[in-house]
N, C-alpha and C. Protein backbone atom coordinates (compact mmCIF):
# COMPACT_ATOMS: atom_id res chain seq x y z
N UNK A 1 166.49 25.96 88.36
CA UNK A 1 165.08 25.86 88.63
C UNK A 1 164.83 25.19 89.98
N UNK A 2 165.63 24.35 90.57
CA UNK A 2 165.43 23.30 91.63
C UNK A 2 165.67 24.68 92.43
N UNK A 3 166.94 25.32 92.72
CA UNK A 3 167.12 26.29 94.03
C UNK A 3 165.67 26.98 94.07
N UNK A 4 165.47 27.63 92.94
CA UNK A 4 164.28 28.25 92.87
C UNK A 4 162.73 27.65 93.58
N UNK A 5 162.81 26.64 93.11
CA UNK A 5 161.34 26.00 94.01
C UNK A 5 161.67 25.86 95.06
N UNK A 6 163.03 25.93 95.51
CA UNK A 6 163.37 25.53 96.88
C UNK A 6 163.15 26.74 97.46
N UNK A 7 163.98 27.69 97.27
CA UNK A 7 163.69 29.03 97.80
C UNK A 7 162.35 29.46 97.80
N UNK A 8 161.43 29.30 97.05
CA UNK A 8 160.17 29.70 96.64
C UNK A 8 159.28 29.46 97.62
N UNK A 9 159.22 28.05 98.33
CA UNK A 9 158.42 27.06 98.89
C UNK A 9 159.15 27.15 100.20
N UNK A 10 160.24 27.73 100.52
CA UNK A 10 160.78 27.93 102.26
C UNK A 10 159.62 29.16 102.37
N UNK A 11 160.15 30.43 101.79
CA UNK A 11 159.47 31.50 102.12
C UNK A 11 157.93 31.46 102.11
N UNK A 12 157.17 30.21 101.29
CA UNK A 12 156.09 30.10 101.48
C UNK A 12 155.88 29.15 102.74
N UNK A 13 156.12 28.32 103.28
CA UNK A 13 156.08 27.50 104.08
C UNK A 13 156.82 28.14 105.75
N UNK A 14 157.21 29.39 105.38
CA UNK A 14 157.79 30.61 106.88
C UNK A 14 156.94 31.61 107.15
N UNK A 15 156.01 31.52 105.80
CA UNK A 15 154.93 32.08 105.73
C UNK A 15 153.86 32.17 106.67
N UNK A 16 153.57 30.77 106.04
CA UNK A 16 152.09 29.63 106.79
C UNK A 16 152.64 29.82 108.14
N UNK A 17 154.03 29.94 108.30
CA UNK A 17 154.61 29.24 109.97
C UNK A 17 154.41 30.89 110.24
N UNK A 18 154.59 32.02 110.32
CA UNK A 18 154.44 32.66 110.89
C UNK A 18 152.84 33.64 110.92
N UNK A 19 152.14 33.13 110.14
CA UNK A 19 150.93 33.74 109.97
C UNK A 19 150.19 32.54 110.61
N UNK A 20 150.71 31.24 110.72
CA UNK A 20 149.34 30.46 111.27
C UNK A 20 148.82 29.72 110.21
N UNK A 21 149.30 29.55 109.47
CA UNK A 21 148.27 29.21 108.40
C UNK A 21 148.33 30.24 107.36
N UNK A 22 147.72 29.48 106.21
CA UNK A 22 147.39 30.39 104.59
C UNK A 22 146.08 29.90 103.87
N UNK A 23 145.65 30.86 103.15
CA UNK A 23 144.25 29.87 102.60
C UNK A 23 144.67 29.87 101.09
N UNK A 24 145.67 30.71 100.96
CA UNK A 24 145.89 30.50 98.85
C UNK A 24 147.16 30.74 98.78
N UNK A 25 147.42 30.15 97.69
CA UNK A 25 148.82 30.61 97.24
C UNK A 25 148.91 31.21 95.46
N UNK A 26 149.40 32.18 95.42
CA UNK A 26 148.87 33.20 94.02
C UNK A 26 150.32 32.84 93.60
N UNK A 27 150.37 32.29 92.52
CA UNK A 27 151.56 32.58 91.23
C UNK A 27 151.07 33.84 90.54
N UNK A 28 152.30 34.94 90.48
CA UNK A 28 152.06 36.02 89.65
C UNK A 28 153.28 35.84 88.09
N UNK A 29 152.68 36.92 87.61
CA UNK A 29 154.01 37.24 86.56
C UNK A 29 153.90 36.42 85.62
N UNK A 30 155.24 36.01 84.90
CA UNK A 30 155.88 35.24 84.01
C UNK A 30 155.28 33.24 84.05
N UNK A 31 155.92 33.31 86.00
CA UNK A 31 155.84 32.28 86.45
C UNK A 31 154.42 31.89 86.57
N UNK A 32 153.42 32.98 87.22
CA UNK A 32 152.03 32.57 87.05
C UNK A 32 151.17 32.11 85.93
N UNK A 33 151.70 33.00 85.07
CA UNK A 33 151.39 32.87 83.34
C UNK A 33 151.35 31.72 82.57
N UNK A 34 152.75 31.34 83.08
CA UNK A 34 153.70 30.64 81.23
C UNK A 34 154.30 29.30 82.38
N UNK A 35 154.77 29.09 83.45
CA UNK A 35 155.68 28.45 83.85
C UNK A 35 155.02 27.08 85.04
N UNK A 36 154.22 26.28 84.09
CA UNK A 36 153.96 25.10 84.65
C UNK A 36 154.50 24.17 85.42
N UNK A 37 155.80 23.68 85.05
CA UNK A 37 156.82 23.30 85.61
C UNK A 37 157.30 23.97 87.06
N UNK A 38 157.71 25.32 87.01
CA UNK A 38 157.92 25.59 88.07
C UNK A 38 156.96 25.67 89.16
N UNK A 39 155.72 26.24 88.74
CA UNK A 39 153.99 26.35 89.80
C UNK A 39 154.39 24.95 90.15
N UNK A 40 154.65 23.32 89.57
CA UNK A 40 154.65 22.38 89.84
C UNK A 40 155.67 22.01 91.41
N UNK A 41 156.88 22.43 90.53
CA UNK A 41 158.18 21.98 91.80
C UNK A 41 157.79 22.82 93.08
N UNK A 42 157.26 23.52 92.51
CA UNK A 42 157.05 24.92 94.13
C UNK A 42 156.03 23.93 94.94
N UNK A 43 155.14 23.71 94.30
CA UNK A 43 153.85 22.80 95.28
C UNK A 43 154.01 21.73 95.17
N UNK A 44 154.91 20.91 94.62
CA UNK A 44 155.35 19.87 95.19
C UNK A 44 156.55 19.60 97.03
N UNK A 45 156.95 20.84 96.98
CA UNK A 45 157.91 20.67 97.71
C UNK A 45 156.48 21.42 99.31
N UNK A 46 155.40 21.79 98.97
CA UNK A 46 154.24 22.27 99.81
C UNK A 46 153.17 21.15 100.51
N UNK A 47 153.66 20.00 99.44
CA UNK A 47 152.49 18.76 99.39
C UNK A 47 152.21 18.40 101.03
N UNK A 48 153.44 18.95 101.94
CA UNK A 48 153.26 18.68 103.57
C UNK A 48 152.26 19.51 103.97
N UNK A 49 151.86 21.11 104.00
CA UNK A 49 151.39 21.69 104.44
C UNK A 49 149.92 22.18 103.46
N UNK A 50 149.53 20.93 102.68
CA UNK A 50 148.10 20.37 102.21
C UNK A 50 147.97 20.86 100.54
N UNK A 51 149.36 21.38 100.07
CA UNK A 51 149.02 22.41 99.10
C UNK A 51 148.70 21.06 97.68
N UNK A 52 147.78 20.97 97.20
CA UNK A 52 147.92 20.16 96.64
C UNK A 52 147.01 20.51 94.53
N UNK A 53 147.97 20.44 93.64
CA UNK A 53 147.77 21.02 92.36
C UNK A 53 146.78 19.73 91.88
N UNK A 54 145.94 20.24 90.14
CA UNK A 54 145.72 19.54 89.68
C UNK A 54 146.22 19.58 88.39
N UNK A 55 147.27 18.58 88.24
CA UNK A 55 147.72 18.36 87.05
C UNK A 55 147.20 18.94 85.91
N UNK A 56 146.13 18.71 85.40
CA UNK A 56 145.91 19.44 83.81
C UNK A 56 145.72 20.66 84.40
N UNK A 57 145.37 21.29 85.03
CA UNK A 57 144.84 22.45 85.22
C UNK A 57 146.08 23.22 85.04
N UNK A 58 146.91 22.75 86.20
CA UNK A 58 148.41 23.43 85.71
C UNK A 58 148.75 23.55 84.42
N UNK A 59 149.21 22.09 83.89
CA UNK A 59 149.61 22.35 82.69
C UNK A 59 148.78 23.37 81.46
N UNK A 60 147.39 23.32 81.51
CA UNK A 60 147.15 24.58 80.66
C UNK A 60 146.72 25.74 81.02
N UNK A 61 147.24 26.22 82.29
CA UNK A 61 147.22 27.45 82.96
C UNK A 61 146.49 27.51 83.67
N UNK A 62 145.19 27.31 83.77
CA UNK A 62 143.98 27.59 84.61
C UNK A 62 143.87 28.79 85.93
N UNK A 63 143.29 29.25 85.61
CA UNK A 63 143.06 30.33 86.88
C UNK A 63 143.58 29.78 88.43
N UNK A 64 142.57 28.56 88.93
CA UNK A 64 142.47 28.39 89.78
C UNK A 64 143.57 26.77 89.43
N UNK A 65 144.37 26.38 90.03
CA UNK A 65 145.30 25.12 90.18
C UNK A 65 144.80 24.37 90.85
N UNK A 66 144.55 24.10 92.05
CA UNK A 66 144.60 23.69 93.28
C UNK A 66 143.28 22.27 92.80
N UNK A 67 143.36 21.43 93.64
CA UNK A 67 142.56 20.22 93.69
C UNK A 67 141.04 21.12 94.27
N UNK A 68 139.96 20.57 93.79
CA UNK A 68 138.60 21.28 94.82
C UNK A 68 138.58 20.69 96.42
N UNK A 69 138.75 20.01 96.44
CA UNK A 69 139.41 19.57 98.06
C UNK A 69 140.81 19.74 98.60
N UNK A 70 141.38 20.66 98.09
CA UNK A 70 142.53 20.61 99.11
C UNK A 70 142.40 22.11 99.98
N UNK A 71 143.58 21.84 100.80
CA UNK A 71 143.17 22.88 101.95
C UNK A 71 143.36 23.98 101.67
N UNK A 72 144.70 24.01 101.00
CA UNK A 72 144.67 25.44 100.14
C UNK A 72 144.30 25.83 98.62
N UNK A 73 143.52 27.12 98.28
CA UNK A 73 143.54 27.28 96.86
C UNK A 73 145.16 27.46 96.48
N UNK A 74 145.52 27.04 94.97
CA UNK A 74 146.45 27.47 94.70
C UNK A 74 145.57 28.25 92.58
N UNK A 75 146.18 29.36 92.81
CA UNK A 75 146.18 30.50 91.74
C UNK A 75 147.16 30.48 91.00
């Protein structure tokens, strides 16, 4: 699970670096669904480039993750 957020959060963060910036970040699938923990380690390892979750929301799925003030939505 650790490689995984790791890998997860380069390609998102080569992302931002080659686009300039991002305004959301979308969990799909399994992981978007069901996998709190991982949505967690992924945007934890983002917390540099503003991505910032809200705890319960994660944990019981919520559409929208992301803090209402942070820079990016996270989905």
């Amino acid at each position: 699970m650790a490689l995984f957020a790791f890998r997860a959060a380069k390609e998102a963060a080569a992302l931002a670096n080659t686009m300039g910036g991002l305004e959301c970040l979308v969990f799909t699938a399994g992981i978007g669904e069901r996998s709190a923990s991982i949505r967690k380690a992924i945007c934890e390892k983002l917390t540099w480039l503003g991505v910032v979750i809200e705890e319960h929301a994660n944990d019981t799925h919520a559409e929208i993750i992301s803090r209402p003030r942070a820079r990016w939505r996270c989905a």
